[in-house]
C-alpha atoms as a PDB file:
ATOM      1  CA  UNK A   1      33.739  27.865   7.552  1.00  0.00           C
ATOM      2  CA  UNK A   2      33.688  27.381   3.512  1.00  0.00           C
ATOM      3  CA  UNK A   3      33.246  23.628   3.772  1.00  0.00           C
ATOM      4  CA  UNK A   4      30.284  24.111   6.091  1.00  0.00           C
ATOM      5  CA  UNK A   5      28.929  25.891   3.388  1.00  0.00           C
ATOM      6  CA  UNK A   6      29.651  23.393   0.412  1.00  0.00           C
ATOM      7  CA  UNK A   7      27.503  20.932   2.899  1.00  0.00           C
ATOM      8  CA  UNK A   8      24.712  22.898   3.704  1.00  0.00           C
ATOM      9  CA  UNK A   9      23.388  22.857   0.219  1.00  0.00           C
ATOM     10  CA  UNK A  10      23.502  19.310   0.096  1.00  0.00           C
ATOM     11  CA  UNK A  11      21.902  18.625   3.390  1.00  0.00           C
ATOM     12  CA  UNK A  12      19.171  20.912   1.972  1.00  0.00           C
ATOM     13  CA  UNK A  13      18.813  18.907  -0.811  1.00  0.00           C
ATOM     14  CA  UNK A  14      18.258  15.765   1.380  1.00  0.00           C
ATOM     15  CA  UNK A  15      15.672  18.168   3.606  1.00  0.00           C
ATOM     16  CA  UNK A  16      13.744  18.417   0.335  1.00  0.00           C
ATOM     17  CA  UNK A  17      13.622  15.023  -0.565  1.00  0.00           C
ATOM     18  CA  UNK A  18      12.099  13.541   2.552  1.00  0.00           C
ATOM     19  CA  UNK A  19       9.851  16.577   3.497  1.00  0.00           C
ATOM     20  CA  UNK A  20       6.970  14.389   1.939  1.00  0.00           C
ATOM     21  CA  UNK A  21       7.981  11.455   1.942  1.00  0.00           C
ATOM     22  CA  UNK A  22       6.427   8.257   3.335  1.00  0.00           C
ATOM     23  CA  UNK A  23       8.804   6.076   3.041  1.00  0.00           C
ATOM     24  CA  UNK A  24      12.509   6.336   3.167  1.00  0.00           C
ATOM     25  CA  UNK A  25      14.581   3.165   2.961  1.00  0.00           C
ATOM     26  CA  UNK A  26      18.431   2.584   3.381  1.00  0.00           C
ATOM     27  CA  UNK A  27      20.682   0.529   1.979  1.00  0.00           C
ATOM     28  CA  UNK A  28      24.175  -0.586   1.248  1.00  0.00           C
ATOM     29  CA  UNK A  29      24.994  -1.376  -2.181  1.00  0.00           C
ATOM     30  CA  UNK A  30      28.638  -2.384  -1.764  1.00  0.00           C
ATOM     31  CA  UNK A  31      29.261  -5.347  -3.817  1.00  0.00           C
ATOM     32  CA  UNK A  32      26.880  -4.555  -6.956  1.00  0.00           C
ATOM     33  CA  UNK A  33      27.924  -4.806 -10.473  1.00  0.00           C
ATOM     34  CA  UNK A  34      27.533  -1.252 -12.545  1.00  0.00           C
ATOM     35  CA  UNK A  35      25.005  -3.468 -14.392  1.00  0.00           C
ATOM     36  CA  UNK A  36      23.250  -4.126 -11.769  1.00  0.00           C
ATOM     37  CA  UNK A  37      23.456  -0.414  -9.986  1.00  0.00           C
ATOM     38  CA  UNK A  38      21.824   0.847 -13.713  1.00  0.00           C
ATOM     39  CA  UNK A  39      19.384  -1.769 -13.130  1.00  0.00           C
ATOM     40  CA  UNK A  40      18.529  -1.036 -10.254  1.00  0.00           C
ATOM     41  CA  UNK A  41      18.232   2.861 -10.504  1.00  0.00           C
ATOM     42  CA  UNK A  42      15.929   2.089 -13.595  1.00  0.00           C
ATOM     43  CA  UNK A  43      13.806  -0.353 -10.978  1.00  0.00           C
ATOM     44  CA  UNK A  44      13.170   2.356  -8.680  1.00  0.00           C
ATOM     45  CA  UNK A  45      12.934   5.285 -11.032  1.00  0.00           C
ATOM     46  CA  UNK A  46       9.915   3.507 -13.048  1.00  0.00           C
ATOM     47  CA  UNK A  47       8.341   3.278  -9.332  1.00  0.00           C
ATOM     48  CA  UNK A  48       8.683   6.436  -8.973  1.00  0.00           C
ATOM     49  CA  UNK A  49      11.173   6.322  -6.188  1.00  0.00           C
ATOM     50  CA  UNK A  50      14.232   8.897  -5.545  1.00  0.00           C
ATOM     51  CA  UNK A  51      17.567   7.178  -5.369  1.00  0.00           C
ATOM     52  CA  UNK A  52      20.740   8.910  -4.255  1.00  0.00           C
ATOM     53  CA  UNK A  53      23.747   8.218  -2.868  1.00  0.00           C
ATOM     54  CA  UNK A  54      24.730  10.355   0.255  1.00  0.00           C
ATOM     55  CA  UNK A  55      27.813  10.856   2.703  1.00  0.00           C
ATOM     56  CA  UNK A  56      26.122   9.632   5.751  1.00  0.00           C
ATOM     57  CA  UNK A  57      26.929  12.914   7.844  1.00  0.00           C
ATOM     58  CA  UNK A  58      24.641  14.095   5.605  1.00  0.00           C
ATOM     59  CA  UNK A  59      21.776  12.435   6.148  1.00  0.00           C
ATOM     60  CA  UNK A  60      22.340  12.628   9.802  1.00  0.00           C
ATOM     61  CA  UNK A  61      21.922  16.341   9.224  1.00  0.00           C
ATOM     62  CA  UNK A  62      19.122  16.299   6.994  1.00  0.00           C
ATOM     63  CA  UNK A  63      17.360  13.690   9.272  1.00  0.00           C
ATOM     64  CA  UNK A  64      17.483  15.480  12.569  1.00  0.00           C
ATOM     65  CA  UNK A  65      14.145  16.583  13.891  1.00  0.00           C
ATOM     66  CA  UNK A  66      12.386  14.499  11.328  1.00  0.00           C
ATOM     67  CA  UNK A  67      10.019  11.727  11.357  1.00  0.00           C
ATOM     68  CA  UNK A  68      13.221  10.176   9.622  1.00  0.00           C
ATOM     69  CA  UNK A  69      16.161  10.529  12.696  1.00  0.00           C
ATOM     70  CA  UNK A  70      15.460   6.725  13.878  1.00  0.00           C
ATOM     71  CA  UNK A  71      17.852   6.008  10.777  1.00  0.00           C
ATOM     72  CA  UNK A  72      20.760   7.650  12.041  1.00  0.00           C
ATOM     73  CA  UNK A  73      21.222   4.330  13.544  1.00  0.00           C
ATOM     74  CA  UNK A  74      21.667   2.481  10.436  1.00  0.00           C
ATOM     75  CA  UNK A  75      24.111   4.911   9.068  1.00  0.00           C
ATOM     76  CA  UNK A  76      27.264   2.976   8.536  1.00  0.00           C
ATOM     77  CA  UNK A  77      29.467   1.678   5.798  1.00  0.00           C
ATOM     78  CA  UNK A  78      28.412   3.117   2.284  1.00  0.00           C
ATOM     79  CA  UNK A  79      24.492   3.802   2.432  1.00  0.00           C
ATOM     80  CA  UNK A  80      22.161   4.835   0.040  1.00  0.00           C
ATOM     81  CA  UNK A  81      18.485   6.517   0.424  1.00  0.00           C
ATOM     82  CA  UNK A  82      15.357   5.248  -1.484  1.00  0.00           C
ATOM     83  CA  UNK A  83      12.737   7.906  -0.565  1.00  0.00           C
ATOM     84  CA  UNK A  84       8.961   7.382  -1.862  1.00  0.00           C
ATOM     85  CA  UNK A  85       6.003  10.156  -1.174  1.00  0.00           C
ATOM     86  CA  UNK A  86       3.234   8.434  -3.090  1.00  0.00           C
ATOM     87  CA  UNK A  87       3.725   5.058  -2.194  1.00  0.00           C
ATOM     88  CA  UNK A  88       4.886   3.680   0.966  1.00  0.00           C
ATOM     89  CA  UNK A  89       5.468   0.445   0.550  1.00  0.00           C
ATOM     90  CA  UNK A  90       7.227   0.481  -3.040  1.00  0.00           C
ATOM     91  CA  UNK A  91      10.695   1.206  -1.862  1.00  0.00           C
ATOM     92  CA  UNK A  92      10.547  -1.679   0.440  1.00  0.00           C
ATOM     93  CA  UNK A  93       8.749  -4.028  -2.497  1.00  0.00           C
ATOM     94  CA  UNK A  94      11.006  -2.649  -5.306  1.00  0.00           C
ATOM     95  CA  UNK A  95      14.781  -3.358  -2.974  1.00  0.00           C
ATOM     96  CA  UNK A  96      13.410  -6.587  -2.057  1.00  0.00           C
ATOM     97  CA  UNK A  97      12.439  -8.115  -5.320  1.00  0.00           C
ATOM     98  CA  UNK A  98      15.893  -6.387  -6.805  1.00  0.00           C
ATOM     99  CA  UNK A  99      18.153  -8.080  -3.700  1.00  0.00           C
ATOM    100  CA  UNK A 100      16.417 -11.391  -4.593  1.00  0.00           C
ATOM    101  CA  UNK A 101      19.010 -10.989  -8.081  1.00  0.00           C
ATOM    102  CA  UNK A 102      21.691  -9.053  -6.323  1.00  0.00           C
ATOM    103  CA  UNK A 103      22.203 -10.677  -3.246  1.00  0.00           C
ATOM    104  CA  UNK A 104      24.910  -7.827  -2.281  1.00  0.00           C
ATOM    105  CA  UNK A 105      22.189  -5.677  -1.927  1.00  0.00           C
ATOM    106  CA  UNK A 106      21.283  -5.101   1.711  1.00  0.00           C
ATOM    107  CA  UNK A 107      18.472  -3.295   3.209  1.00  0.00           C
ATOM    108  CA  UNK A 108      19.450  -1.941   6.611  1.00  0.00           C
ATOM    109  CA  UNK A 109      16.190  -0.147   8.080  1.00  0.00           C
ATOM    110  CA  UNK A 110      14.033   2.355   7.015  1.00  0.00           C
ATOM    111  CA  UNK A 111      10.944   4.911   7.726  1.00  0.00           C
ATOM    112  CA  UNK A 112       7.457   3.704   6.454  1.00  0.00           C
ATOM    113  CA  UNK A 113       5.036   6.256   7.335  1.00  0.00           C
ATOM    114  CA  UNK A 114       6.824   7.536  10.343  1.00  0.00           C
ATOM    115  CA  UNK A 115       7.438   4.173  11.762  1.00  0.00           C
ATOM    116  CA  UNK A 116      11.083   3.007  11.886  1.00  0.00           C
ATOM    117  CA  UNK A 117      11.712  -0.442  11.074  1.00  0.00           C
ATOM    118  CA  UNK A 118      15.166  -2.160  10.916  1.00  0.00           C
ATOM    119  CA  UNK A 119      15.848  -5.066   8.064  1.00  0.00           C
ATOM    120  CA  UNK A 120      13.439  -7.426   9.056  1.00  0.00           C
ATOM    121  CA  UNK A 121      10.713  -5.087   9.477  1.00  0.00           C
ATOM    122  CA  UNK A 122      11.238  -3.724   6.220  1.00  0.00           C
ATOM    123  CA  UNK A 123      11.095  -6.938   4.798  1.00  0.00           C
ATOM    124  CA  UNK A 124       7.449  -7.736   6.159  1.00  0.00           C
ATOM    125  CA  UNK A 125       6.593  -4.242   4.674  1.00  0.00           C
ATOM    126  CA  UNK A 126       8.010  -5.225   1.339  1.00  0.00           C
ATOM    127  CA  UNK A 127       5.650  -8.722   1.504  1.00  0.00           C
ATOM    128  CA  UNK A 128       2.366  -5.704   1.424  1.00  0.00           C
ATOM    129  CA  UNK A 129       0.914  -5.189  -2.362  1.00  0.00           C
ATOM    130  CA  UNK A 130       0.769  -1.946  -3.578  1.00  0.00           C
ATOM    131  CA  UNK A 131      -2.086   0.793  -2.872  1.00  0.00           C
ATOM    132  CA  UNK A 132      -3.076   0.101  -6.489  1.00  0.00           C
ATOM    133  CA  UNK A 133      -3.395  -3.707  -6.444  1.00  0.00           C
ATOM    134  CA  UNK A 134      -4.867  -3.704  -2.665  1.00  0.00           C
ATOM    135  CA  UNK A 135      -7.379  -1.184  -4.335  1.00  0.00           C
ATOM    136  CA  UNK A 136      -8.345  -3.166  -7.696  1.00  0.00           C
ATOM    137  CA  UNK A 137      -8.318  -6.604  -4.660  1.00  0.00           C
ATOM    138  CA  UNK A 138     -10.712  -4.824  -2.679  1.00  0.00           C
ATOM    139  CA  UNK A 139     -12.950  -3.535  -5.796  1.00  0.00           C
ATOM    140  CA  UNK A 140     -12.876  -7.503  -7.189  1.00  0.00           C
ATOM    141  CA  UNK A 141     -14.233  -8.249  -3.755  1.00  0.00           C
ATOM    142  CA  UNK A 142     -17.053  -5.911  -3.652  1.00  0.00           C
ATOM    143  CA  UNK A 143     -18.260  -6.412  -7.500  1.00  0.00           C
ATOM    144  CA  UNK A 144     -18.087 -10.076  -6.793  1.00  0.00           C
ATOM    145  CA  UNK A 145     -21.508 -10.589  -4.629  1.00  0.00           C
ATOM    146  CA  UNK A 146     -22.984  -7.901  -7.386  1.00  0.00           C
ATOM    147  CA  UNK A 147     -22.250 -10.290 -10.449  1.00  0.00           C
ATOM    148  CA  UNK A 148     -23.515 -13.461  -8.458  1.00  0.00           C
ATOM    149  CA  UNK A 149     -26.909 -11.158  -7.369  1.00  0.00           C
ATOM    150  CA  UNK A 150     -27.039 -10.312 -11.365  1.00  0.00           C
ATOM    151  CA  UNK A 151     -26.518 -13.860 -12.952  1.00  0.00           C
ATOM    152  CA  UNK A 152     -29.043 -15.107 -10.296  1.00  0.00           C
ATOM    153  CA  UNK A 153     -31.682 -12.610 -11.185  1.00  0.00           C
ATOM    154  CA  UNK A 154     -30.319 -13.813 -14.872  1.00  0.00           C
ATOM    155  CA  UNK A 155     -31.323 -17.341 -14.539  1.00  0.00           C
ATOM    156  CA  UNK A 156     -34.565 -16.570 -12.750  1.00  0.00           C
ATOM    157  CA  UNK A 157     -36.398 -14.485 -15.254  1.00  0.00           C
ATOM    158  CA  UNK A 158     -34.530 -16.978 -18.034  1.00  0.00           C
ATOM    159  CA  UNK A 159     -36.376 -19.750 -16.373  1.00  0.00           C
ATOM    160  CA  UNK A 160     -39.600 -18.464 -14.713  1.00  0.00           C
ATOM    161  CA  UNK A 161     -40.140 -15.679 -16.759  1.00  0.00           C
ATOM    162  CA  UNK A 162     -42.608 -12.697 -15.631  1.00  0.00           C
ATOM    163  CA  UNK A 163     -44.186 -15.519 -13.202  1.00  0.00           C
ATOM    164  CA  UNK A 164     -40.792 -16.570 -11.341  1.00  0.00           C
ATOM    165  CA  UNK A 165     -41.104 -12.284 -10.170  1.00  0.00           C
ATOM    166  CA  UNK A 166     -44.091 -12.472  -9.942  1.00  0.00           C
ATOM    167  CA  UNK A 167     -44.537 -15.086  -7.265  1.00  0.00           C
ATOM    168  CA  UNK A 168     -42.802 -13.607  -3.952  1.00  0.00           C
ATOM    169  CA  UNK A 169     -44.913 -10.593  -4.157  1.00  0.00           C
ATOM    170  CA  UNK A 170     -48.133 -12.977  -4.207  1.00  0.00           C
ATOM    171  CA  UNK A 171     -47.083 -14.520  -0.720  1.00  0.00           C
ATOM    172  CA  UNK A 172     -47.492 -11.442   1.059  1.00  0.00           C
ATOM    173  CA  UNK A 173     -50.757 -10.655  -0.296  1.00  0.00           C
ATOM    174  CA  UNK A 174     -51.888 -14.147   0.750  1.00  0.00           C
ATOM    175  CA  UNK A 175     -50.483 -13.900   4.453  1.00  0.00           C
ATOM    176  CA  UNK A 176     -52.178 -10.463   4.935  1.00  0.00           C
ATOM    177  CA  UNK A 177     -55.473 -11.705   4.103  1.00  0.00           C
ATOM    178  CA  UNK A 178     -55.358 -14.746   6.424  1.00  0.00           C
ATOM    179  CA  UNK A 179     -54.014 -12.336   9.182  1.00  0.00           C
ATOM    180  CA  UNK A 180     -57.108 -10.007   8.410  1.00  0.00           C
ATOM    181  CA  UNK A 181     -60.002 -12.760  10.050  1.00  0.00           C
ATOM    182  CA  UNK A 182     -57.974 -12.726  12.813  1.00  0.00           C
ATOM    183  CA  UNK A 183     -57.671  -9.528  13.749  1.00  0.00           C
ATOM    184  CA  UNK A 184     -61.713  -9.436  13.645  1.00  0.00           C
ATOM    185  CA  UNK A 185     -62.434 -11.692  15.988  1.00  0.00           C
ATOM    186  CA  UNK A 186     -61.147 -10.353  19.497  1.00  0.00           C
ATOM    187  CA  UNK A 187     -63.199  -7.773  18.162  1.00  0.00           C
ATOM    188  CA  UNK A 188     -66.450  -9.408  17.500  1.00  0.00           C
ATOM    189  CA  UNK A 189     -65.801 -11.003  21.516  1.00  0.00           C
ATOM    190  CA  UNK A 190     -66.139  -7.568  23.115  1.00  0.00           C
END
């Protein structure tokens, strides 16, 4: 009964982590250098990502009835948890780019947004920018037509002057007034 106690706290701890997460990635860091394990925890920490290593019978506690049981499968062999609840995608993006150095670094599977993807999946998720630079892509996209519409005006009133405005709104007037005889005459036939 006491060592079922000793774990509980520790599964609670895990609980807590992932309550809000959006993303929770695992991986198996056998092979990396201590070097490379600081490096890495300073990689993910900077991203705001939580990075603990946990006795996998402990995550299969903490993960059952969660969004986050589809990892169970992946729990075997040493495993580590990267768990992200602002951005979804910046586990994924922040393991990748690190395994790229450290090829000992595997990603097994992992939770993005409730969906469970295995290795493969997670490495498509890891190819998406973040929120921040999909934002800024998305804001260049829509200022874009704007500046064009505001250099052309530019150049217009640079090169016409008052007239160059001027001239649009004088091609109505004319079409109205030819219009206007028109109109008269089925009139004048009654």
């Amino acid at each position: 009964m006491a060592k079922v106690e000793l774990k509980q706290p520790i599964v609670d701890e895990i609980s807590a982590k992932i309550k809000d997460a959006q993303s929770v990635v695992l991986v198996d860091y056998r092979g990396l250098t201590v070097e490379q394990d600081t490096q890495l925890r300073k990689n993910l920490r900077e991203a705001g990502i939580v990075y603990k290593v946990y006795k996998n019978t402990f995550m299969t506690r903490a993960f059952k009835d969660t969004a986050f049981e589809g990892l169970t499968q992946y729990l075997e062999g040493p495993s580590a948890v990267a768990i992200s609840t602002e951005d979804a995608t910046a586990p994924a993006r922040v393991l990748a780019e690190f395994a790229k150095k450290a090829d000992k670094l595997e990603i097994k599977g992992g939770v993005v947004e409730g969906t469970v993807y295995d290795a493969k999946g997670m490495a498509s998720i890891a190819s998406i920018p973040s929120r921040d630079v999909l934002i800024s892509r998305l804001l260049g996209s829509m200022q874009s037509p704007i500046t064009n519409f505001a250099r052309v005006m530019n150049q217009l009133a640079e090169k016409g002057g008052a007239s160059a405005c001027e001239a649009p709104a004088a091609a109505p007037a004319e079409e109205t007034a030819a219009e206007a005889p028109a109109a008269e005459e089925p009139a004048q036939a009654e």
